[in-house]
C-alpha atoms as a PDB file:
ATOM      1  CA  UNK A   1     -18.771  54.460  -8.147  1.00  0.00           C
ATOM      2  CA  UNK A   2     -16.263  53.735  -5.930  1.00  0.00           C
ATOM      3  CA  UNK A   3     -17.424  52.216  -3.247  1.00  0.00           C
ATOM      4  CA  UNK A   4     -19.086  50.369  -5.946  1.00  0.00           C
ATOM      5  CA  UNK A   5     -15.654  49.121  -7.110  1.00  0.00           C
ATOM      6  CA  UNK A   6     -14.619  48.472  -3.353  1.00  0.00           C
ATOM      7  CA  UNK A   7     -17.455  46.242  -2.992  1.00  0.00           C
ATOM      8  CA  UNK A   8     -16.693  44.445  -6.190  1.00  0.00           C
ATOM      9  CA  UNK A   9     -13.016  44.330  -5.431  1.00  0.00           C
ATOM     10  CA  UNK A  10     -13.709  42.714  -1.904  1.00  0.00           C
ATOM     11  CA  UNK A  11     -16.521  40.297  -2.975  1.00  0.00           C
ATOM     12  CA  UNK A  12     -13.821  39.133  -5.479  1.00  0.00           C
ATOM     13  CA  UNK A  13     -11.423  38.452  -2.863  1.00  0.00           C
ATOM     14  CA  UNK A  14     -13.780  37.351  -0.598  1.00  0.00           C
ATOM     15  CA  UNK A  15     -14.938  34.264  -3.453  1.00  0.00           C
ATOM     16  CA  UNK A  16     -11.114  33.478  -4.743  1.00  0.00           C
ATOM     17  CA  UNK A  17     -10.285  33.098  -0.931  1.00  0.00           C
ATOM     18  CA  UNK A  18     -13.220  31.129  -0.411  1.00  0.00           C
ATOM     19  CA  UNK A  19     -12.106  29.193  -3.740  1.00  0.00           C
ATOM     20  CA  UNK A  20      -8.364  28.604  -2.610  1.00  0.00           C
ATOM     21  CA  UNK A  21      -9.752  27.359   0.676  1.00  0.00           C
ATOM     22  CA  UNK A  22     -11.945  24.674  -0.963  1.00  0.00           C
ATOM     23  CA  UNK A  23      -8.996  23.500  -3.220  1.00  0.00           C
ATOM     24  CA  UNK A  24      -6.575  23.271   0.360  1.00  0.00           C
ATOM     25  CA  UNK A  25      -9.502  21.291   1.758  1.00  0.00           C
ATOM     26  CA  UNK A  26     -10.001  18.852  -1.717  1.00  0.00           C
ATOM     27  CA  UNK A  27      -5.925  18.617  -2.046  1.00  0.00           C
ATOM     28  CA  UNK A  28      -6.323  17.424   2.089  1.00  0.00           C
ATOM     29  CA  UNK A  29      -9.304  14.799   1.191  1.00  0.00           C
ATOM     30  CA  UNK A  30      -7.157  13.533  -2.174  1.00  0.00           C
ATOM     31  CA  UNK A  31      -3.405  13.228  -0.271  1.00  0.00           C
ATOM     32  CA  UNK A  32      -5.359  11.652   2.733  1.00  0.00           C
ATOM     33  CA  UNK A  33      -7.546   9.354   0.291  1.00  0.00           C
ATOM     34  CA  UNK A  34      -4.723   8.211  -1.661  1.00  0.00           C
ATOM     35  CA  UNK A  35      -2.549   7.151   1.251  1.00  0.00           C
ATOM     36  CA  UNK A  36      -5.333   5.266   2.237  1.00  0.00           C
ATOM     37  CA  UNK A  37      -5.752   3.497  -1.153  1.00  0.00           C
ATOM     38  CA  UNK A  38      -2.553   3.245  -1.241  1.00  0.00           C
ATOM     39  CA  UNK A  39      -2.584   1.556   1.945  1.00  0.00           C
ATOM     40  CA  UNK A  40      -4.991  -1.025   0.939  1.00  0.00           C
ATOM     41  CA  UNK A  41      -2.695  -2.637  -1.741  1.00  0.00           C
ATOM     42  CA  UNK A  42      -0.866  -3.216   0.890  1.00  0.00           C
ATOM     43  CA  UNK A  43      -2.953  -4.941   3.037  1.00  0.00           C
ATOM     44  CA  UNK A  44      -4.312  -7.246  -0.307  1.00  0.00           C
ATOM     45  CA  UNK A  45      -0.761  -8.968   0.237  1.00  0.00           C
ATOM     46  CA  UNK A  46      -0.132  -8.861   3.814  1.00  0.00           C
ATOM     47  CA  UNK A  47      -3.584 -10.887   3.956  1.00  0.00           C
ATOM     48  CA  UNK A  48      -2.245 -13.243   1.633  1.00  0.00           C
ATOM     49  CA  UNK A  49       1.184 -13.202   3.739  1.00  0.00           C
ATOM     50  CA  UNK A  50      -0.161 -14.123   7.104  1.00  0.00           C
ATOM     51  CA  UNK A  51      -2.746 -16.694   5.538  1.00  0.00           C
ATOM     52  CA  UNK A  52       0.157 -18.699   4.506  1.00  0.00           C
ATOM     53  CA  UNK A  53       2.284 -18.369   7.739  1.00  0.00           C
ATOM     54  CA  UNK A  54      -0.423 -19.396  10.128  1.00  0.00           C
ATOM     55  CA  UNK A  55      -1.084 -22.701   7.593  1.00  0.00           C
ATOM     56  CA  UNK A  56       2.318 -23.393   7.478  1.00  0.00           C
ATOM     57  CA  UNK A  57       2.754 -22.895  11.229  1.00  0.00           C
ATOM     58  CA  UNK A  58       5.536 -20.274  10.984  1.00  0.00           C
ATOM     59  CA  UNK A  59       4.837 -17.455  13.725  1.00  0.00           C
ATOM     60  CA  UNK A  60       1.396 -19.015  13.938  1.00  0.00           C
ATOM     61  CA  UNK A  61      -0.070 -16.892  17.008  1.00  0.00           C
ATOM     62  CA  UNK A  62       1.467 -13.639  15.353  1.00  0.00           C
ATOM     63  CA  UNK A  63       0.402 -14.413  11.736  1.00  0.00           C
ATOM     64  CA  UNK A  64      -3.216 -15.130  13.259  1.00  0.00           C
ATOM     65  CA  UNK A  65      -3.310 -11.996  14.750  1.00  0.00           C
ATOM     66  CA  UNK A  66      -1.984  -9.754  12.038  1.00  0.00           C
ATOM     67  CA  UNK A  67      -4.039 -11.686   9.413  1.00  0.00           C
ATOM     68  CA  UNK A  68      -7.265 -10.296  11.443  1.00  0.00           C
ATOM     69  CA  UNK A  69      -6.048  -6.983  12.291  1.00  0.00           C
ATOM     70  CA  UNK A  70      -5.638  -6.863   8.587  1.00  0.00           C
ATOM     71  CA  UNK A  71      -8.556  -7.738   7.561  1.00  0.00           C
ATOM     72  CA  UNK A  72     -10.391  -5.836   9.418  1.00  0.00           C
ATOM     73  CA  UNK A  73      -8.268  -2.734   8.467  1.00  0.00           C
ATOM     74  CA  UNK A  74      -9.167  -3.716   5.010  1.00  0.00           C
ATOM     75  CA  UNK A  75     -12.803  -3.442   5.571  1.00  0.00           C
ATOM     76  CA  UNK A  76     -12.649  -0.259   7.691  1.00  0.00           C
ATOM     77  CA  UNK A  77     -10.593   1.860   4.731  1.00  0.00           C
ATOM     78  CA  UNK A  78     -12.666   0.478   2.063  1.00  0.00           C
ATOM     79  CA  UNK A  79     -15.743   1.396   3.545  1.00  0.00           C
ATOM     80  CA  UNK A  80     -14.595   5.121   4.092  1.00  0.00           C
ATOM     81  CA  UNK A  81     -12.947   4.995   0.357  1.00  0.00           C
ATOM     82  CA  UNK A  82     -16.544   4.385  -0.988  1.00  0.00           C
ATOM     83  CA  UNK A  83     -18.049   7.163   1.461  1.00  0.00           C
ATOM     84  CA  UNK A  84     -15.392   9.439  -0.422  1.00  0.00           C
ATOM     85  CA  UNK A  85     -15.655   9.204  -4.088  1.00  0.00           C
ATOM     86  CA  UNK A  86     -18.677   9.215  -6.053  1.00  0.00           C
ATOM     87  CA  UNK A  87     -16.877   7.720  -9.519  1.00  0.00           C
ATOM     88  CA  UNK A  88     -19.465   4.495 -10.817  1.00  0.00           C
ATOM     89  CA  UNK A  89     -17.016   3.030 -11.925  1.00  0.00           C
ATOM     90  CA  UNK A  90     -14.571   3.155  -8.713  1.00  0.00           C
ATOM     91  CA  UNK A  91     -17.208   2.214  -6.841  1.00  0.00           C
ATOM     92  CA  UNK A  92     -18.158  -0.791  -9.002  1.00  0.00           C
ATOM     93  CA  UNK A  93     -14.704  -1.841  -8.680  1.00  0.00           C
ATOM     94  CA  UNK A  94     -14.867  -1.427  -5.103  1.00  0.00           C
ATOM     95  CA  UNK A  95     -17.592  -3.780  -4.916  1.00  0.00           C
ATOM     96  CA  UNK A  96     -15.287  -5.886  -6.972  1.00  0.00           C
ATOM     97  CA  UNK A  97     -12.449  -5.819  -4.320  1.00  0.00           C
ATOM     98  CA  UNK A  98     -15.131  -6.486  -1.627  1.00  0.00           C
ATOM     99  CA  UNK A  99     -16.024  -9.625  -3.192  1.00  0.00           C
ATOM    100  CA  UNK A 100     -12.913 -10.645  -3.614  1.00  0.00           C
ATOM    101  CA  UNK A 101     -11.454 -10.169   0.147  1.00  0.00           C
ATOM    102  CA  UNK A 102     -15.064 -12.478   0.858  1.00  0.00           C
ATOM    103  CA  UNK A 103     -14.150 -15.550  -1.651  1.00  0.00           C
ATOM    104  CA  UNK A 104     -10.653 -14.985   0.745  1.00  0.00           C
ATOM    105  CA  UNK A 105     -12.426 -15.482   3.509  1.00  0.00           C
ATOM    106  CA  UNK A 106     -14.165 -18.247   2.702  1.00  0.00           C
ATOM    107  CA  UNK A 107     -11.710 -19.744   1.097  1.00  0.00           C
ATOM    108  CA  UNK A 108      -9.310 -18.926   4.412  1.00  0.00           C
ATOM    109  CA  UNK A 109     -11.564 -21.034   6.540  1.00  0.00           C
ATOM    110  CA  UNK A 110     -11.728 -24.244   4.779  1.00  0.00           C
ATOM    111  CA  UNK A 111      -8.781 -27.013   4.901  1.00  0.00           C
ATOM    112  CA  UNK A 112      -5.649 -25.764   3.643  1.00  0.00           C
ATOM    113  CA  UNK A 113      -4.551 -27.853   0.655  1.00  0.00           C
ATOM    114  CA  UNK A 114      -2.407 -26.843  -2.522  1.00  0.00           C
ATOM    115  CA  UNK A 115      -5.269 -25.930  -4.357  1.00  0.00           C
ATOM    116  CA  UNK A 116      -6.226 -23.485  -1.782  1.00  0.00           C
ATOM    117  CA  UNK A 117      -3.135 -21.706  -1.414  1.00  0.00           C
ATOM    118  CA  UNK A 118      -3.449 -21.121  -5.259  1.00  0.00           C
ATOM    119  CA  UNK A 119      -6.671 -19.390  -4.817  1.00  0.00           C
ATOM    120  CA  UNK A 120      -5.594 -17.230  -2.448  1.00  0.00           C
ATOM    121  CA  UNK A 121      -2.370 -16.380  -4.607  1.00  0.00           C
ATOM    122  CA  UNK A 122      -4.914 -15.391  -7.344  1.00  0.00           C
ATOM    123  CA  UNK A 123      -7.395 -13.221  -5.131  1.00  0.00           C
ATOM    124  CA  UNK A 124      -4.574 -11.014  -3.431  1.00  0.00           C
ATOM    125  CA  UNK A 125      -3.502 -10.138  -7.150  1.00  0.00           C
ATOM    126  CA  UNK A 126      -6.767  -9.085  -7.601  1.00  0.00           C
ATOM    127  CA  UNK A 127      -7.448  -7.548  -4.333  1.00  0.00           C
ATOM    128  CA  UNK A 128      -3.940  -5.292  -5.437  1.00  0.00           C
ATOM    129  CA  UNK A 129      -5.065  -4.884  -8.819  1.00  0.00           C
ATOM    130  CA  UNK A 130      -8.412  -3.519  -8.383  1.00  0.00           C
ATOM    131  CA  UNK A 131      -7.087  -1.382  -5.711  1.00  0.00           C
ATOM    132  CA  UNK A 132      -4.482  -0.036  -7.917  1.00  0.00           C
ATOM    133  CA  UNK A 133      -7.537   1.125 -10.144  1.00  0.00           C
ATOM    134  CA  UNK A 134      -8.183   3.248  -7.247  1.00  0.00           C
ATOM    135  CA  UNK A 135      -5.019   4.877  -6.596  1.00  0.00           C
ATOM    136  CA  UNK A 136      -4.550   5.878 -10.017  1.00  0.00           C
ATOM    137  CA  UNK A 137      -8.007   7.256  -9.974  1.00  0.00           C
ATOM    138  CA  UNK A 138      -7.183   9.207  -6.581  1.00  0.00           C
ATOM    139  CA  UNK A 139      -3.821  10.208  -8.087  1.00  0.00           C
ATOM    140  CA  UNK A 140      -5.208  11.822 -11.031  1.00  0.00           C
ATOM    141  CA  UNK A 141      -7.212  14.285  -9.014  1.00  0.00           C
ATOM    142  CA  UNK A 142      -4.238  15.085  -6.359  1.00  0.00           C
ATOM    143  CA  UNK A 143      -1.519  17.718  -6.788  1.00  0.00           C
ATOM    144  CA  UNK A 144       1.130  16.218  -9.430  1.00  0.00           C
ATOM    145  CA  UNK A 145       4.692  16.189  -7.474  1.00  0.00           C
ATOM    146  CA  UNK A 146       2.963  14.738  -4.044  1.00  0.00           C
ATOM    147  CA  UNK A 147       0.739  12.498  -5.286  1.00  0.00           C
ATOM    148  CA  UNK A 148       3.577  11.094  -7.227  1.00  0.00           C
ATOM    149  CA  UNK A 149       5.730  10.711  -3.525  1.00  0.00           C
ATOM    150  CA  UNK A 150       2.586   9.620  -1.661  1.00  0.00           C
ATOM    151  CA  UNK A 151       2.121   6.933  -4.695  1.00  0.00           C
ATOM    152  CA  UNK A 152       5.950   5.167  -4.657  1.00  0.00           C
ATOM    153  CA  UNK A 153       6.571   5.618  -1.022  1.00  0.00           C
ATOM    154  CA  UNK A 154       3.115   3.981  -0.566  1.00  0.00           C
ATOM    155  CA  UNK A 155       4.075   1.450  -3.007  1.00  0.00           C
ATOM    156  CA  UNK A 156       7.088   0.252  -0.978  1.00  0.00           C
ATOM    157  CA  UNK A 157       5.012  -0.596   1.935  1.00  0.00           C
ATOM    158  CA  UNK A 158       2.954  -3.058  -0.641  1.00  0.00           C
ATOM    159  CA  UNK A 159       6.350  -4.375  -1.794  1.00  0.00           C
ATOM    160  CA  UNK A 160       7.489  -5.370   1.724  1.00  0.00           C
ATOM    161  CA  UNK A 161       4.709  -7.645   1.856  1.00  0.00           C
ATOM    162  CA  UNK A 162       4.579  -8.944  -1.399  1.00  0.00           C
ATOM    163  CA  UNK A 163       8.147 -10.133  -1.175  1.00  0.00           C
ATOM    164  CA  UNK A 164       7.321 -11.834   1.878  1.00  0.00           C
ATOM    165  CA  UNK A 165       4.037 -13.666   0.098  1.00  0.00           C
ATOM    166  CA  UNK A 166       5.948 -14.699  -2.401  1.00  0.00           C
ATOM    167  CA  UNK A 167       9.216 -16.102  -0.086  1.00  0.00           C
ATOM    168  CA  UNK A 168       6.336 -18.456   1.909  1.00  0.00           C
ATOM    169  CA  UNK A 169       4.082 -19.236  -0.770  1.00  0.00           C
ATOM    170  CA  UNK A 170       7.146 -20.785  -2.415  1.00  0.00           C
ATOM    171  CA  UNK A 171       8.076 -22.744   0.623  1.00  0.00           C
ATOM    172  CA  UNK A 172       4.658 -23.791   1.116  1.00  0.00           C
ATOM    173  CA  UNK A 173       4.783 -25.788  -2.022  1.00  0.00           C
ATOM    174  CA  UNK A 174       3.668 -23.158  -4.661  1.00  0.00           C
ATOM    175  CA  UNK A 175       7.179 -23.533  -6.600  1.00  0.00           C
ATOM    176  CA  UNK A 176       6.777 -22.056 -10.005  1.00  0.00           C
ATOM    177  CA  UNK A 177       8.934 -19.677 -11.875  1.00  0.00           C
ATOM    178  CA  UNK A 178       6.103 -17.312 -11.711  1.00  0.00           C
ATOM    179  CA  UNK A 179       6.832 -16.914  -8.338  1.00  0.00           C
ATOM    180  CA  UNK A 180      10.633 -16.372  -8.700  1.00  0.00           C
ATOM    181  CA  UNK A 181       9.665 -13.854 -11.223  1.00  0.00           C
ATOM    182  CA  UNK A 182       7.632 -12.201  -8.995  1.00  0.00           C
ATOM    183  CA  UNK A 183      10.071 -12.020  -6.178  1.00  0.00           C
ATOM    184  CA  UNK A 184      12.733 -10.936  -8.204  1.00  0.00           C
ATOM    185  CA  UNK A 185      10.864  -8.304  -9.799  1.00  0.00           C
ATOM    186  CA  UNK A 186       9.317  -6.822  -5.659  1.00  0.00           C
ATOM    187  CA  UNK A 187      13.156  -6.814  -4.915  1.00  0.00           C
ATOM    188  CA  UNK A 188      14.593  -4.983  -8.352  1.00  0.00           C
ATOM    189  CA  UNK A 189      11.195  -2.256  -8.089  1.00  0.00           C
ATOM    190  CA  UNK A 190      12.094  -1.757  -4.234  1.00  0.00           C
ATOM    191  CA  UNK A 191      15.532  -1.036  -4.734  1.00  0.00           C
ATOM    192  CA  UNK A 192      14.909   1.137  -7.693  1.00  0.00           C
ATOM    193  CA  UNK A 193      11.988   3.142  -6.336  1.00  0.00           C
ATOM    194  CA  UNK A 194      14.328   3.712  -2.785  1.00  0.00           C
ATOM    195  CA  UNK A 195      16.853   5.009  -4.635  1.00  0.00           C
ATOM    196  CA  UNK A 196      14.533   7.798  -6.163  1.00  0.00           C
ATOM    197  CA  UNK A 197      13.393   8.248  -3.025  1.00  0.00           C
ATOM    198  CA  UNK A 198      16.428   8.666  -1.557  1.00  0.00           C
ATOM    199  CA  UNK A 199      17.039  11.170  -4.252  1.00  0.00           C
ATOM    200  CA  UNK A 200      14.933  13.445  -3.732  1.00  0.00           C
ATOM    201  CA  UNK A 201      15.450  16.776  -3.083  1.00  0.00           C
ATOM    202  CA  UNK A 202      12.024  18.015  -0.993  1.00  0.00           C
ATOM    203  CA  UNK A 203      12.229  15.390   1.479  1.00  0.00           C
ATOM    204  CA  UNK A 204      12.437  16.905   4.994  1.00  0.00           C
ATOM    205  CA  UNK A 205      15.536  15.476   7.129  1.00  0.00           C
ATOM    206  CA  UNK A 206      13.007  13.334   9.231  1.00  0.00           C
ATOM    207  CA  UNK A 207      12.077  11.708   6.120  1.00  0.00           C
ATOM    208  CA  UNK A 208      15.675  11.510   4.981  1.00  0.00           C
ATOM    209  CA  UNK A 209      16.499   9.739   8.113  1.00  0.00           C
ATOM    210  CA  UNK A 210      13.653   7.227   8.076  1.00  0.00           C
ATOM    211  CA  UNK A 211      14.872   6.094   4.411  1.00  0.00           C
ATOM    212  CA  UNK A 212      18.756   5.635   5.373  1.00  0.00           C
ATOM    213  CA  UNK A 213      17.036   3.580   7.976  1.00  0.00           C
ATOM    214  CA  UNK A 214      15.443   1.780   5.534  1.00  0.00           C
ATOM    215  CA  UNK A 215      18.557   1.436   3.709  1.00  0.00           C
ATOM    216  CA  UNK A 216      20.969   0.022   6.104  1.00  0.00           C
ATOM    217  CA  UNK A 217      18.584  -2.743   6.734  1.00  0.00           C
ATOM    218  CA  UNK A 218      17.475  -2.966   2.971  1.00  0.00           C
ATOM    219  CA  UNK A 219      21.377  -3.779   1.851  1.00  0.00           C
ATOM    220  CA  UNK A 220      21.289  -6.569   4.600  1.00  0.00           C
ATOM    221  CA  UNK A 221      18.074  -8.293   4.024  1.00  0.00           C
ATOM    222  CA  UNK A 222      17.511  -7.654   0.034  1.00  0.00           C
ATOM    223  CA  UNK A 223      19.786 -11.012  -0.225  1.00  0.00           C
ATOM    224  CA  UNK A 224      17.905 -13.139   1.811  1.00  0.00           C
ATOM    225  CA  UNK A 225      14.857 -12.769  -0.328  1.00  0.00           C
ATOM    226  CA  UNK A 226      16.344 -13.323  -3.737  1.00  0.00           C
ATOM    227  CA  UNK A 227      17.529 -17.083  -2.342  1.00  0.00           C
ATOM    228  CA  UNK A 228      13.822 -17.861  -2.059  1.00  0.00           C
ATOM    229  CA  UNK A 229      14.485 -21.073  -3.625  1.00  0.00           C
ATOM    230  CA  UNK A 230      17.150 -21.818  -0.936  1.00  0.00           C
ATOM    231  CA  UNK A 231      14.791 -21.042   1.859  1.00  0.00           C
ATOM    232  CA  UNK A 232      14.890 -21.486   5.485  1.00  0.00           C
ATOM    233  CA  UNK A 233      14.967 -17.456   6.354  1.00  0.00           C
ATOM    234  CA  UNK A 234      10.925 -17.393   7.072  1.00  0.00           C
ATOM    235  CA  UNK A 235      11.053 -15.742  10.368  1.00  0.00           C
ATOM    236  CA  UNK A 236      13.854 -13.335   9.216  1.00  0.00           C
ATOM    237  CA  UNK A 237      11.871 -12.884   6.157  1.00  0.00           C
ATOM    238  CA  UNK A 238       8.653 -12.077   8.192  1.00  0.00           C
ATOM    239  CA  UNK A 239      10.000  -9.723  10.812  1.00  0.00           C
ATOM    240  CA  UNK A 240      12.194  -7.727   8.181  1.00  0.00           C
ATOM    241  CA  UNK A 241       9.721  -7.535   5.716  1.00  0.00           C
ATOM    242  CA  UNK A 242       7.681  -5.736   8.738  1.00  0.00           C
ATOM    243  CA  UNK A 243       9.977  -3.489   9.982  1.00  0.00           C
ATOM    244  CA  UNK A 244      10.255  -1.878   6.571  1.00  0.00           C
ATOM    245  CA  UNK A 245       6.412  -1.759   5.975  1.00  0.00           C
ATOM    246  CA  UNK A 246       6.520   0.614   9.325  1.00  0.00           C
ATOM    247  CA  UNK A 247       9.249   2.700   8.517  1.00  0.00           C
ATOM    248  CA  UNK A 248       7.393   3.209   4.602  1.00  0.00           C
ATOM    249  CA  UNK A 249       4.389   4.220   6.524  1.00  0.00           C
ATOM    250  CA  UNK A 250       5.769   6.440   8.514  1.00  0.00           C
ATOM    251  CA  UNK A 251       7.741   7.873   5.579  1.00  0.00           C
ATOM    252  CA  UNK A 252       4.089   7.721   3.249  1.00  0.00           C
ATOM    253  CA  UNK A 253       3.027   9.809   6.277  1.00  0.00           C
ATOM    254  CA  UNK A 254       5.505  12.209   6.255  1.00  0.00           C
ATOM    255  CA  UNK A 255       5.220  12.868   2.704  1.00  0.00           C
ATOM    256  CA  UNK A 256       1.224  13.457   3.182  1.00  0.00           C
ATOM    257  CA  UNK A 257       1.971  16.276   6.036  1.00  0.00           C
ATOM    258  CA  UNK A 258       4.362  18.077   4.018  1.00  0.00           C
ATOM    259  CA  UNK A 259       1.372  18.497   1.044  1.00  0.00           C
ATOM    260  CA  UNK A 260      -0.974  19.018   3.873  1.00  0.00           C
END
């Protein structure tokens, strides 16, 4: 009877071992998948970005570059996102996103003209939208306290770019108070999510040191976006914009390492 009980003890160990193991592997896939997501609203406005500094011929040869680099990194993780998650309805909206990175394209290679620019406007918010969809359907099935760091320091990446869609869609003619609002709002949600960021009291002191980073540059710059109707900052605007989007991926990183 005992050795009976021995058995039964150690096959029970043996399964909630196995069991833990599984759920370290899942939380690994979920972190790793929702950085990735996360990554890909991102790239929805950095698309958009580049699209409208190579038409307006500000950093052409850079914003050429970046703009395929980005695309193509936006196929790549999309692809493996679908590989990943067997949800019908993610992967309907996937096929949504897809569609609308192709009217992009297609819209990218004809002659650039005010209508145009609108188009593209409209099909990087729903390239972010329906990838937000995804995130929050990643997040939901990720460990609550990371996923929530993985989420807003992914988010600030997105930000970066969409203030600096917003700062040369303006000056390439698209001058409506939509877009103020919009650039307004990146700045205020930046600033506020930072500061929680900054906050908070897991980080690591590599991560702390990447943010105050992030700061000091943040308290210069942050200016020089809200006088998008003043203009004449686009290369500034461009380059800062970037180095922040690095430093948030590196932090995004960070915070998917410590969960991992």
């Amino acid at each position: 009877a005992e050795v009976a009980e021995v058995t039964a003890t150690a096959e029970v160990v043996e399964a909630t071992a196995e069991t833990m193991a599984e759920t370290t592997e899942e939380t690994h896939i979920n972190t790793e998948l929702l950085n990735l997501a996360g990554e890909q609203r991102m790239l929805s406005q950095r698309i958009a970005k580049n699209y409208f500094y190579k038409e307006m011929g500000v950093n052409p040869s850079k914003a050429g570059k970046q703009l395929k680099e980005s695309i193509a990194q936006f196929n790549q993780s999309l692809e493996k996102i679908n590989t990943q998650i067997s949800n019908k309805k993610i992967k309907k909206m996937i096929r949504f996103v897809n569609m609308s990175k192709d009217d992009f394209l297609s819209i990218s290679s004809a002659k650039y003209s005010s209508e145009n620019a609108a188009l593209v406007l409209d099909l990087s918010e729903s390239m972010l939208e329906g990838s937000q969809y995804i995130v929050k359907f990643i997040k939901v099935n990720s460990p609550k306290q990371s996923s929530a760091l993985i989420d807003l320091s992914g988010r600030q990446r997105m930000l970066s770019q969409r203030i600096a869609k917003y700062y040369i869609s303006y000056q390439a003619g698209i001058k409506d108070k939509n877009s103020i609002d919009q650039m307004n709002k990146a700045v205020k949600e930046f600033t506020e999510a930072h500061i929680k960021l900054i906050n908070n009291k897991t980080n690591s002191a590599a991560i702390n040191i990447k943010l105050e980073k992030v700061d000091e540059l943040w308290e210069i710059v942050y200016d020089f976006y809200l006088d998008v109707e003043e203009g004449g900052l686009p290369v500034i605007v461009y380059n800062t914009t970037d180095n922040i989007m690095r430093e948030m991926d590196i932090v995004t990183k960070m915070y998917v390492d410590l969960q991992n």
